[in-house]
PDB file of N, CA and C in Angstrom:
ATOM      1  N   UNK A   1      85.287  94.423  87.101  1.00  0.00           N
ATOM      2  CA  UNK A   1      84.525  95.457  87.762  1.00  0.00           C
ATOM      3  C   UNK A   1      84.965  96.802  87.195  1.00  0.00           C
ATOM      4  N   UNK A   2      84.020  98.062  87.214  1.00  0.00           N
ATOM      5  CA  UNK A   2      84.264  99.264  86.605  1.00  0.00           C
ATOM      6  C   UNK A   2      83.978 100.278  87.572  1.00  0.00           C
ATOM      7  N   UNK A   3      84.541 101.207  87.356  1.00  0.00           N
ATOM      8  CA  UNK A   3      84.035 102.395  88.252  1.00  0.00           C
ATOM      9  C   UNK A   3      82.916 103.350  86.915  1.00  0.00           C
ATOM     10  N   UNK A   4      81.995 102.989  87.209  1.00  0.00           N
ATOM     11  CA  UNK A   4      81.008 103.472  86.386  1.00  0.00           C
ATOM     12  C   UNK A   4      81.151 104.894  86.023  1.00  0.00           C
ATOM     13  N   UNK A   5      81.163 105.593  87.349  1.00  0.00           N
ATOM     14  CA  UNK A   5      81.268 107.192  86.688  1.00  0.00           C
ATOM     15  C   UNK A   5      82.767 107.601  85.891  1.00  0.00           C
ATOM     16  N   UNK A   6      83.204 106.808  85.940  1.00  0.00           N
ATOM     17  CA  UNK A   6      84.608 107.503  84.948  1.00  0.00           C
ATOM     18  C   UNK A   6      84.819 106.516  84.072  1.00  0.00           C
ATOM     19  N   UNK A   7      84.264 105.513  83.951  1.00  0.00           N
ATOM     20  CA  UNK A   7      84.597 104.072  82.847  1.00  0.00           C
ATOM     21  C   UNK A   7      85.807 103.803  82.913  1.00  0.00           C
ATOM     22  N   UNK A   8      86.317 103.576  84.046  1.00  0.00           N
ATOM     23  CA  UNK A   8      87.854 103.011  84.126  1.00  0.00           C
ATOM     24  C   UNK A   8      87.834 101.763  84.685  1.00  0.00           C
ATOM     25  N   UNK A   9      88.397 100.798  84.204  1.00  0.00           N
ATOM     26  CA  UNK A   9      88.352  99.591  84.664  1.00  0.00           C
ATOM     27  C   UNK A   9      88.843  99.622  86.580  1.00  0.00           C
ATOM     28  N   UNK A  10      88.593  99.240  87.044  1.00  0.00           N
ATOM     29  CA  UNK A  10      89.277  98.616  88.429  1.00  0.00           C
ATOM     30  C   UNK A  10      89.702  97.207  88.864  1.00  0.00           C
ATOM     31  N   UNK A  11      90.741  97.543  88.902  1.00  0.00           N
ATOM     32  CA  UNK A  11      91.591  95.895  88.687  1.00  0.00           C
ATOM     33  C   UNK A  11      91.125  95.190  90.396  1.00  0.00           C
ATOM     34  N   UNK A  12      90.964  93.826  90.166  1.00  0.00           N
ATOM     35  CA  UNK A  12      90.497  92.827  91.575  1.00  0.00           C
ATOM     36  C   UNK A  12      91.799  92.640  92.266  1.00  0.00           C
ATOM     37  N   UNK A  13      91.857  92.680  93.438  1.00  0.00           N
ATOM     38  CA  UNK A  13      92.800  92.680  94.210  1.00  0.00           C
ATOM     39  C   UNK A  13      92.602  91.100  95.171  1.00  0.00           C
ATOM     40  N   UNK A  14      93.097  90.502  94.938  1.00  0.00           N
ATOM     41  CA  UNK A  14      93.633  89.239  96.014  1.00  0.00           C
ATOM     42  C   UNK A  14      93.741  89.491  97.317  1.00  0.00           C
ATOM     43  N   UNK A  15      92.480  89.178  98.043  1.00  0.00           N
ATOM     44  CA  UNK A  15      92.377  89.348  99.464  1.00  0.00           C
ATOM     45  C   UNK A  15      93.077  88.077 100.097  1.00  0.00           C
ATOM     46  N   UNK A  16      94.359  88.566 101.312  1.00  0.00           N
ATOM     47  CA  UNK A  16      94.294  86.918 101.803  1.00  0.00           C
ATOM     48  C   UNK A  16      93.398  86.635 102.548  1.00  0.00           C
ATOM     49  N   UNK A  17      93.613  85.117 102.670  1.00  0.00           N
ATOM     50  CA  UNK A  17      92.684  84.441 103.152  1.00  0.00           C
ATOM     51  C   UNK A  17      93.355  83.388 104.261  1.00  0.00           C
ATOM     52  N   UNK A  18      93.065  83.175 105.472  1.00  0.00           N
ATOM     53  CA  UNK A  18      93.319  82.761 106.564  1.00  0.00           C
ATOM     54  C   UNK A  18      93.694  80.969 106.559  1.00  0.00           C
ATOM     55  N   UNK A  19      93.093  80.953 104.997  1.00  0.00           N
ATOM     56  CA  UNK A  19      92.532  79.049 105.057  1.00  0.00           C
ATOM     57  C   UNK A  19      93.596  78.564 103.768  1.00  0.00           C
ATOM     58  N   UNK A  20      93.937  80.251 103.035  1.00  0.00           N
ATOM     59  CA  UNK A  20      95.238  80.033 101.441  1.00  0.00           C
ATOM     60  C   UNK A  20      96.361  79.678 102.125  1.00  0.00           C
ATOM     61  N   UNK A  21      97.299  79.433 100.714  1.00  0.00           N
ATOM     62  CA  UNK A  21      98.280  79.910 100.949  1.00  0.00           C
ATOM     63  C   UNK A  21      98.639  81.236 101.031  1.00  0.00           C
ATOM     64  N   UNK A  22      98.225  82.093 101.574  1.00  0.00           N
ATOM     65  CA  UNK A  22      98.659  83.579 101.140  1.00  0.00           C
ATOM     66  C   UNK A  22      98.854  83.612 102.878  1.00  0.00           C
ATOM     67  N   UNK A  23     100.174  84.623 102.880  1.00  0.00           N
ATOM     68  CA  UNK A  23     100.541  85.003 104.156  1.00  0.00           C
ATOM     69  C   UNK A  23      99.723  86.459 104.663  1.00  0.00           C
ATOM     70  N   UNK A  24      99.754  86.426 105.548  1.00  0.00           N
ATOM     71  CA  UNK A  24      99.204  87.965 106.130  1.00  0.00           C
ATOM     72  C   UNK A  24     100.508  88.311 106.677  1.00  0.00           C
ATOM     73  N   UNK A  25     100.050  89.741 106.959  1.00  0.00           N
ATOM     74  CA  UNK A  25     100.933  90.520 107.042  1.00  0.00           C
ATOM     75  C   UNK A  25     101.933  90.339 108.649  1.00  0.00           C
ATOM     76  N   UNK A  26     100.868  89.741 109.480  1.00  0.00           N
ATOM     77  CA  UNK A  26     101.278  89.579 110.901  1.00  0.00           C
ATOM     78  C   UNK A  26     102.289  88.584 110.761  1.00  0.00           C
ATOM     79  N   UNK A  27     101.954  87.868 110.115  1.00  0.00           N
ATOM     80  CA  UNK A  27     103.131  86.260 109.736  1.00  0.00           C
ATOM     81  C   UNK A  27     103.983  86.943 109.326  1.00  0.00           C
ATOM     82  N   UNK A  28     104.254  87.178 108.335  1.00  0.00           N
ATOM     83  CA  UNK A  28     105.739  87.925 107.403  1.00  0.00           C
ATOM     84  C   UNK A  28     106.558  88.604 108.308  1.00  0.00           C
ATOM     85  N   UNK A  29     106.108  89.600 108.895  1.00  0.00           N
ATOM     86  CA  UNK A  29     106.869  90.140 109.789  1.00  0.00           C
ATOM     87  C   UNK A  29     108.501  89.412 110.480  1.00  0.00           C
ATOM     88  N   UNK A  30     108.054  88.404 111.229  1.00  0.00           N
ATOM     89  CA  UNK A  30     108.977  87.435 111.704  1.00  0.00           C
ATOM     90  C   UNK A  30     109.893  87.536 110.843  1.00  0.00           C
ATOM     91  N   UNK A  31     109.576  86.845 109.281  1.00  0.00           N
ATOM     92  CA  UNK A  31     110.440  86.520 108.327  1.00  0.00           C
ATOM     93  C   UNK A  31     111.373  87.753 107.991  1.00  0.00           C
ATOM     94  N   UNK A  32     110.590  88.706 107.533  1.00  0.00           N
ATOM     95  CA  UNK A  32     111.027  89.608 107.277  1.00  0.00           C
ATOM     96  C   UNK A  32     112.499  90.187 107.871  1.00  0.00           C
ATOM     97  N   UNK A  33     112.165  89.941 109.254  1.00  0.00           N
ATOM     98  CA  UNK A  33     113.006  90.536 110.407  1.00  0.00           C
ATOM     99  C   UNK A  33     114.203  89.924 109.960  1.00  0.00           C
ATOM    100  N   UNK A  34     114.063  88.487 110.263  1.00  0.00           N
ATOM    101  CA  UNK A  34     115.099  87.543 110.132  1.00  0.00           C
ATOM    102  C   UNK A  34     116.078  87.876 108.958  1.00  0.00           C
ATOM    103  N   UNK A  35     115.438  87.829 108.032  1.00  0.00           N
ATOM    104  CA  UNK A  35     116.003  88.217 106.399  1.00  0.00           C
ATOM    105  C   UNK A  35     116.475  89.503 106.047  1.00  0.00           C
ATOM    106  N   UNK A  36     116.155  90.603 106.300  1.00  0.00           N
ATOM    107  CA  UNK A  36     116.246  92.103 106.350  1.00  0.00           C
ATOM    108  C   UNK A  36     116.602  92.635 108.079  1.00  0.00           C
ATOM    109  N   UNK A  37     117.459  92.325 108.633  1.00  0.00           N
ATOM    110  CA  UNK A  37     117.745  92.779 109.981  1.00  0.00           C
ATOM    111  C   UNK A  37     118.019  94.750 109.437  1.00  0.00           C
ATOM    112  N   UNK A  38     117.420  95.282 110.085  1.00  0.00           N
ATOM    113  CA  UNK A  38     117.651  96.727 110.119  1.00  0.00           C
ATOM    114  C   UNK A  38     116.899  97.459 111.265  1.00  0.00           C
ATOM    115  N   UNK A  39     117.810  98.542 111.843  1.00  0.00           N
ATOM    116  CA  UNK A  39     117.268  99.681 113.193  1.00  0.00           C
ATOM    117  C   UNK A  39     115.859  99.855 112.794  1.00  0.00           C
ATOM    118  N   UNK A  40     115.474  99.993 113.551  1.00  0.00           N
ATOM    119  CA  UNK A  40     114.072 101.098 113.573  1.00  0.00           C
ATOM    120  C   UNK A  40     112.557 100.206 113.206  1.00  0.00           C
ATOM    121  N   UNK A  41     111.669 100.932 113.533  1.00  0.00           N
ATOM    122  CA  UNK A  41     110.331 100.198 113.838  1.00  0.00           C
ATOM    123  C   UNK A  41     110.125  99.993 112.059  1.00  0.00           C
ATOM    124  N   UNK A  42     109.605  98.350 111.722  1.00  0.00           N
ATOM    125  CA  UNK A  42     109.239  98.530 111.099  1.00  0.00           C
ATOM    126  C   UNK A  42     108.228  97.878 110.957  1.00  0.00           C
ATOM    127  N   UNK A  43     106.952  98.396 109.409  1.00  0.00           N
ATOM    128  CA  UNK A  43     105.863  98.346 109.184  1.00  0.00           C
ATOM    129  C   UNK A  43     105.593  97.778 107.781  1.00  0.00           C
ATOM    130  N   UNK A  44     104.566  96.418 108.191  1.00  0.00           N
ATOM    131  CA  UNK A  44     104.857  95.695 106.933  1.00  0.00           C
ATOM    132  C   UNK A  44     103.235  96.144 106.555  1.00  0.00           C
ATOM    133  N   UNK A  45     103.515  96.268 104.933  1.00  0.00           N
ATOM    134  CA  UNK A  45     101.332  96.644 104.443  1.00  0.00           C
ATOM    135  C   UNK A  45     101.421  95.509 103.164  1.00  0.00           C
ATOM    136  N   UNK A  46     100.240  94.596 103.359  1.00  0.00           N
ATOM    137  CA  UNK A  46     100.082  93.382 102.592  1.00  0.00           C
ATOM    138  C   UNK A  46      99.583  94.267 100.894  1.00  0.00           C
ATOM    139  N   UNK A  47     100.464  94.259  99.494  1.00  0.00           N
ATOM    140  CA  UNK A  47      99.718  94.100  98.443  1.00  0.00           C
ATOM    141  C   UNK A  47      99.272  92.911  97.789  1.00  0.00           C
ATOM    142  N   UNK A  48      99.006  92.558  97.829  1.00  0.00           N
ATOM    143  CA  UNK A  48      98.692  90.807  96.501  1.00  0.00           C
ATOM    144  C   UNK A  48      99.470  89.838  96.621  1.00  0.00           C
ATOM    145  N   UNK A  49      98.441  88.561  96.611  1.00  0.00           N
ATOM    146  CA  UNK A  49      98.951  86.966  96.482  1.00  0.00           C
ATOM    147  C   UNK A  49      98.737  86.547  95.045  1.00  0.00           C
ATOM    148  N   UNK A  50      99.858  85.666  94.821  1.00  0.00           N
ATOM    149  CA  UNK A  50      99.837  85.118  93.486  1.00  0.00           C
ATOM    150  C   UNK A  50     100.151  83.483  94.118  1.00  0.00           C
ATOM    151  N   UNK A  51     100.590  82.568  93.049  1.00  0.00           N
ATOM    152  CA  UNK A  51     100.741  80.829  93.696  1.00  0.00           C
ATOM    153  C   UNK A  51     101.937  80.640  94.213  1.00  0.00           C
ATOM    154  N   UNK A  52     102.820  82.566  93.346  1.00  0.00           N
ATOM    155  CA  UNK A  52     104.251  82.312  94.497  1.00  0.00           C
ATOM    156  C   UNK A  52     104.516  83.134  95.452  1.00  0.00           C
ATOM    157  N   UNK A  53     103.585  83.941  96.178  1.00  0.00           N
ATOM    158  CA  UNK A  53     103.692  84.284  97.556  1.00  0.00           C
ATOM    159  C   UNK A  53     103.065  85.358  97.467  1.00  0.00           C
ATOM    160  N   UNK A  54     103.342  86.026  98.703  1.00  0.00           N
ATOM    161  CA  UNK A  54     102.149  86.965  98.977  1.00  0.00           C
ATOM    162  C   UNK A  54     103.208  88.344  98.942  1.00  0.00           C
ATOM    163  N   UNK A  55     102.859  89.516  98.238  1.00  0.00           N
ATOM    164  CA  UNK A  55     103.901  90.734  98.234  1.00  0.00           C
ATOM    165  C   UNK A  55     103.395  91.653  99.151  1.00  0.00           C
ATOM    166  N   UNK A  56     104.157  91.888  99.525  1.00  0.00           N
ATOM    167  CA  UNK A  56     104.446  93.132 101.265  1.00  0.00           C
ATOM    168  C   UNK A  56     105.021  94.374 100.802  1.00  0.00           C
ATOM    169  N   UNK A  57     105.118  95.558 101.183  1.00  0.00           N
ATOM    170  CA  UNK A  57     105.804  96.782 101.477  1.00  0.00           C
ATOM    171  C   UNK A  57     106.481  96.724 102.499  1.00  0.00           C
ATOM    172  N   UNK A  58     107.918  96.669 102.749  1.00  0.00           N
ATOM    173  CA  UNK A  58     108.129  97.081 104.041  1.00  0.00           C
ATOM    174  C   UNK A  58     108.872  98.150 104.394  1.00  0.00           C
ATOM    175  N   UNK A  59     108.497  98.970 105.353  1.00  0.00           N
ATOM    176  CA  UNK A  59     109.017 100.218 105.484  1.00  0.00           C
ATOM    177  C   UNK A  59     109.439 100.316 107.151  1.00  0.00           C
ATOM    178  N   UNK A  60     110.644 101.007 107.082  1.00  0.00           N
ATOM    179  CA  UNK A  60     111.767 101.000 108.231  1.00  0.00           C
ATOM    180  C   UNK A  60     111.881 102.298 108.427  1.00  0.00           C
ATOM    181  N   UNK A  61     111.170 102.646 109.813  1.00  0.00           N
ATOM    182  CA  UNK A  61     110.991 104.256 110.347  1.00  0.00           C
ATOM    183  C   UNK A  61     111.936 104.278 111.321  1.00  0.00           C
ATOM    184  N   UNK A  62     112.763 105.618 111.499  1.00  0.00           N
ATOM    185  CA  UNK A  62     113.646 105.665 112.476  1.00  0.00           C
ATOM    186  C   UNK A  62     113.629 107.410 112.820  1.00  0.00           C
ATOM    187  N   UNK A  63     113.627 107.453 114.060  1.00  0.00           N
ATOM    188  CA  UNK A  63     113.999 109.195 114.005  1.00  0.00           C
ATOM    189  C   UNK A  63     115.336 109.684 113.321  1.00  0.00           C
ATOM    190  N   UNK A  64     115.050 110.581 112.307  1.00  0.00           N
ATOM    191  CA  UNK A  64     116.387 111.494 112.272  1.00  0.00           C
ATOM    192  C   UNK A  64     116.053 112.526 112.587  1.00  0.00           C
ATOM    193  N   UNK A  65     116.987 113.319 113.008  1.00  0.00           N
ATOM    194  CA  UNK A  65     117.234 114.717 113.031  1.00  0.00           C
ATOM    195  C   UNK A  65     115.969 115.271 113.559  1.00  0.00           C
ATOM    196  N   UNK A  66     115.161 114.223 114.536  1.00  0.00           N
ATOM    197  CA  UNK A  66     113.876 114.775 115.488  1.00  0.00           C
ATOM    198  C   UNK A  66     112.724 115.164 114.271  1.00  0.00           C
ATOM    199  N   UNK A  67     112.616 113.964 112.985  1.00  0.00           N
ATOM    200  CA  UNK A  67     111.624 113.595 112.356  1.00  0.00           C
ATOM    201  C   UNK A  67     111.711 111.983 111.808  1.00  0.00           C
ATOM    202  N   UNK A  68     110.305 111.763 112.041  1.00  0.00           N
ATOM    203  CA  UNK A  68     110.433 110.201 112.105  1.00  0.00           C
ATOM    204  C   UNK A  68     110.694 109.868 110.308  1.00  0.00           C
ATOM    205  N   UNK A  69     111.235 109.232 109.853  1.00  0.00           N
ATOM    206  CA  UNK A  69     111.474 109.128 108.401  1.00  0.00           C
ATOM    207  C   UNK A  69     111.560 107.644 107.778  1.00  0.00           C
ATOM    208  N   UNK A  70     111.302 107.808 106.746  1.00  0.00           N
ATOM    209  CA  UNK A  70     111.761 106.139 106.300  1.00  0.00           C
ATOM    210  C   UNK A  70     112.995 105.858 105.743  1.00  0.00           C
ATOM    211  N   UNK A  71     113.624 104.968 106.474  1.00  0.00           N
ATOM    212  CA  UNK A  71     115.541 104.748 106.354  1.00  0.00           C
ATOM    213  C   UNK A  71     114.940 103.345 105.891  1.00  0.00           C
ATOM    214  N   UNK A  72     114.746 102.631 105.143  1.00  0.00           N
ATOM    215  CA  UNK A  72     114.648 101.966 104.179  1.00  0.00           C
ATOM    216  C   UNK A  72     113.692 101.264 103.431  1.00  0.00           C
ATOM    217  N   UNK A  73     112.873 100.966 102.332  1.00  0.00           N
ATOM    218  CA  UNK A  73     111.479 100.011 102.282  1.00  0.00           C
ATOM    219  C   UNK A  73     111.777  99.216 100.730  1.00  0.00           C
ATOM    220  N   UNK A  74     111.271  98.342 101.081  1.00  0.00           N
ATOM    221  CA  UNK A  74     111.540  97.047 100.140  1.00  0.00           C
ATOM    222  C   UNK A  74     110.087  96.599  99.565  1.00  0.00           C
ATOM    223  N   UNK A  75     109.957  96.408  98.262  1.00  0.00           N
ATOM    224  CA  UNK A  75     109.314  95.341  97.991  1.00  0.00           C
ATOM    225  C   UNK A  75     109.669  94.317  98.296  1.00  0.00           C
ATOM    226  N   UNK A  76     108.867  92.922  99.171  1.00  0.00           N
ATOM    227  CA  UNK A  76     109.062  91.613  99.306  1.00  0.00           C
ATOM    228  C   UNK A  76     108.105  90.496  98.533  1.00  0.00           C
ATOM    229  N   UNK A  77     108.745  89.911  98.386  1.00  0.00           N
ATOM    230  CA  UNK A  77     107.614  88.514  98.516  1.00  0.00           C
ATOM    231  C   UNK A  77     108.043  87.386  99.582  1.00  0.00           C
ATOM    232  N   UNK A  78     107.007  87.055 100.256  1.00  0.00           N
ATOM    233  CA  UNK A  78     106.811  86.026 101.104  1.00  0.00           C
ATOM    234  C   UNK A  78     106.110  84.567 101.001  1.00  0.00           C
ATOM    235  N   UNK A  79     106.761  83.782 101.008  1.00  0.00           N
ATOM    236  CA  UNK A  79     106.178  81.961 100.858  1.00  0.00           C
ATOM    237  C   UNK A  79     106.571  81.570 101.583  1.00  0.00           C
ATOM    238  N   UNK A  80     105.188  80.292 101.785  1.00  0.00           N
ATOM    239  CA  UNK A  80     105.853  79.076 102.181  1.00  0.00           C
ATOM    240  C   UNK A  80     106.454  78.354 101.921  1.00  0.00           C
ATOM    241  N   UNK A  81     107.502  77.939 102.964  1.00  0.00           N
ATOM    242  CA  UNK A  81     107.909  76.649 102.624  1.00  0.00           C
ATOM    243  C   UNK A  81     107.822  75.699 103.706  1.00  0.00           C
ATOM    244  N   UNK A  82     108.758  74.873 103.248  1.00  0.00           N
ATOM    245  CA  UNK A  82     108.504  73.384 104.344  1.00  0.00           C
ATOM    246  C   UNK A  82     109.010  73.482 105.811  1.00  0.00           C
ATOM    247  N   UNK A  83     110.466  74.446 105.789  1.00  0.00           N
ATOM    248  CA  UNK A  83     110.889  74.997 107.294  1.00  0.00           C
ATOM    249  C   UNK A  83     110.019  76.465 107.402  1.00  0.00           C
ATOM    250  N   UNK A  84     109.085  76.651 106.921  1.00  0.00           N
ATOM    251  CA  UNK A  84     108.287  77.978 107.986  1.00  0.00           C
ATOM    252  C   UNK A  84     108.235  79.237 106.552  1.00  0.00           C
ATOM    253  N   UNK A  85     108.266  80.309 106.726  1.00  0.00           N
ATOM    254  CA  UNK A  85     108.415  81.526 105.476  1.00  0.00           C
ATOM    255  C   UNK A  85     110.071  81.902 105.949  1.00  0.00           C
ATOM    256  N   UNK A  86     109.718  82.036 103.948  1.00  0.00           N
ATOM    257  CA  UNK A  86     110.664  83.082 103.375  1.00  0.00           C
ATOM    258  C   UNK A  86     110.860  83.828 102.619  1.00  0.00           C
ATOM    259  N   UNK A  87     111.038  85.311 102.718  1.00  0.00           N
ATOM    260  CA  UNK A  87     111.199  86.704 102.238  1.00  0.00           C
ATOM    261  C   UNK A  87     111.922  86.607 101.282  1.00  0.00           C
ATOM    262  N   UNK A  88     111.897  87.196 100.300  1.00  0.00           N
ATOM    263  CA  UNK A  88     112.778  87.247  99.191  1.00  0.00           C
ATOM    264  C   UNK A  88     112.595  88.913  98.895  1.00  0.00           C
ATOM    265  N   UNK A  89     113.409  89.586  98.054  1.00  0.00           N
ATOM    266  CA  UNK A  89     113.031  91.212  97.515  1.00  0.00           C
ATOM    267  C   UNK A  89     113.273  90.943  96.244  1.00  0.00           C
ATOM    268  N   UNK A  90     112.211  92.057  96.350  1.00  0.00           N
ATOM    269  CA  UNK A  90     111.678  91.898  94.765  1.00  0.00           C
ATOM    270  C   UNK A  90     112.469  93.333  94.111  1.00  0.00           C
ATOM    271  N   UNK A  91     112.887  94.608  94.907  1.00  0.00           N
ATOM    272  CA  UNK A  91     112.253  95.513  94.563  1.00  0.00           C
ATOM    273  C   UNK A  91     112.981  96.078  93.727  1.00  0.00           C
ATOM    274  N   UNK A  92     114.339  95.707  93.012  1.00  0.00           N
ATOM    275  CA  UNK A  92     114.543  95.702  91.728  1.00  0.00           C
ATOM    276  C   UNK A  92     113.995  95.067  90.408  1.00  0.00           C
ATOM    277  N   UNK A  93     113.542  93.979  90.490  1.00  0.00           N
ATOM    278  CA  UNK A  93     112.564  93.267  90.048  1.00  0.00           C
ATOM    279  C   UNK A  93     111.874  94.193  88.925  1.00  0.00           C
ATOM    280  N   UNK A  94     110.475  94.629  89.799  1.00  0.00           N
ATOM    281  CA  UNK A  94     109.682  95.010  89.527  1.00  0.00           C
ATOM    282  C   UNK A  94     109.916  96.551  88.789  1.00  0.00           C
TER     283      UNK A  94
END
């Protein structure tokens, strides 16, 4: 697909899907928690599934100093496995 008025390609993005293997974002969470224990509310945003899991943002808001801020965020990837999901970080990785 192209964005016609500027001729720049636009890359397809991997929607999950409820029926894939691809996790949503509501699922991961759990995992996440479990695997990454840290203070403060955090907020997971789904990017792309591949055949080895589905990659997340996760970002860890906490008040400081009477502004809400992000005290830590990870690239993840999330799969299944046979006991339930598991989180892995990517975000040196990449």
């Amino acid at each position: 697909m192209r964005n016609v008025a500027a001729g720049i390609p636009v890359p397809e993005v991997e929607k999950p899907n409820a029926l894939s293997s691809s996790v949503l974002a509501q699922e991961a969470q759990g995992a996440i928690r479990r695997a990454f224990p840290c203070e403060g509310d955090l907020r997971v945003r789904y990017l792309w599934s591949t055949d080895g899991g589905s990659r997340f943002r996760a970002n860890w808001f906490r008040e400081v100093d009477g502004k809400t801020m992000i005290v830590k965020s990870l690239l993840l990837c999330v799969a299944r496995a046979e006991d339930g999901l598991v989180a892995q970080d990517e975000t040196a990785v990449r």
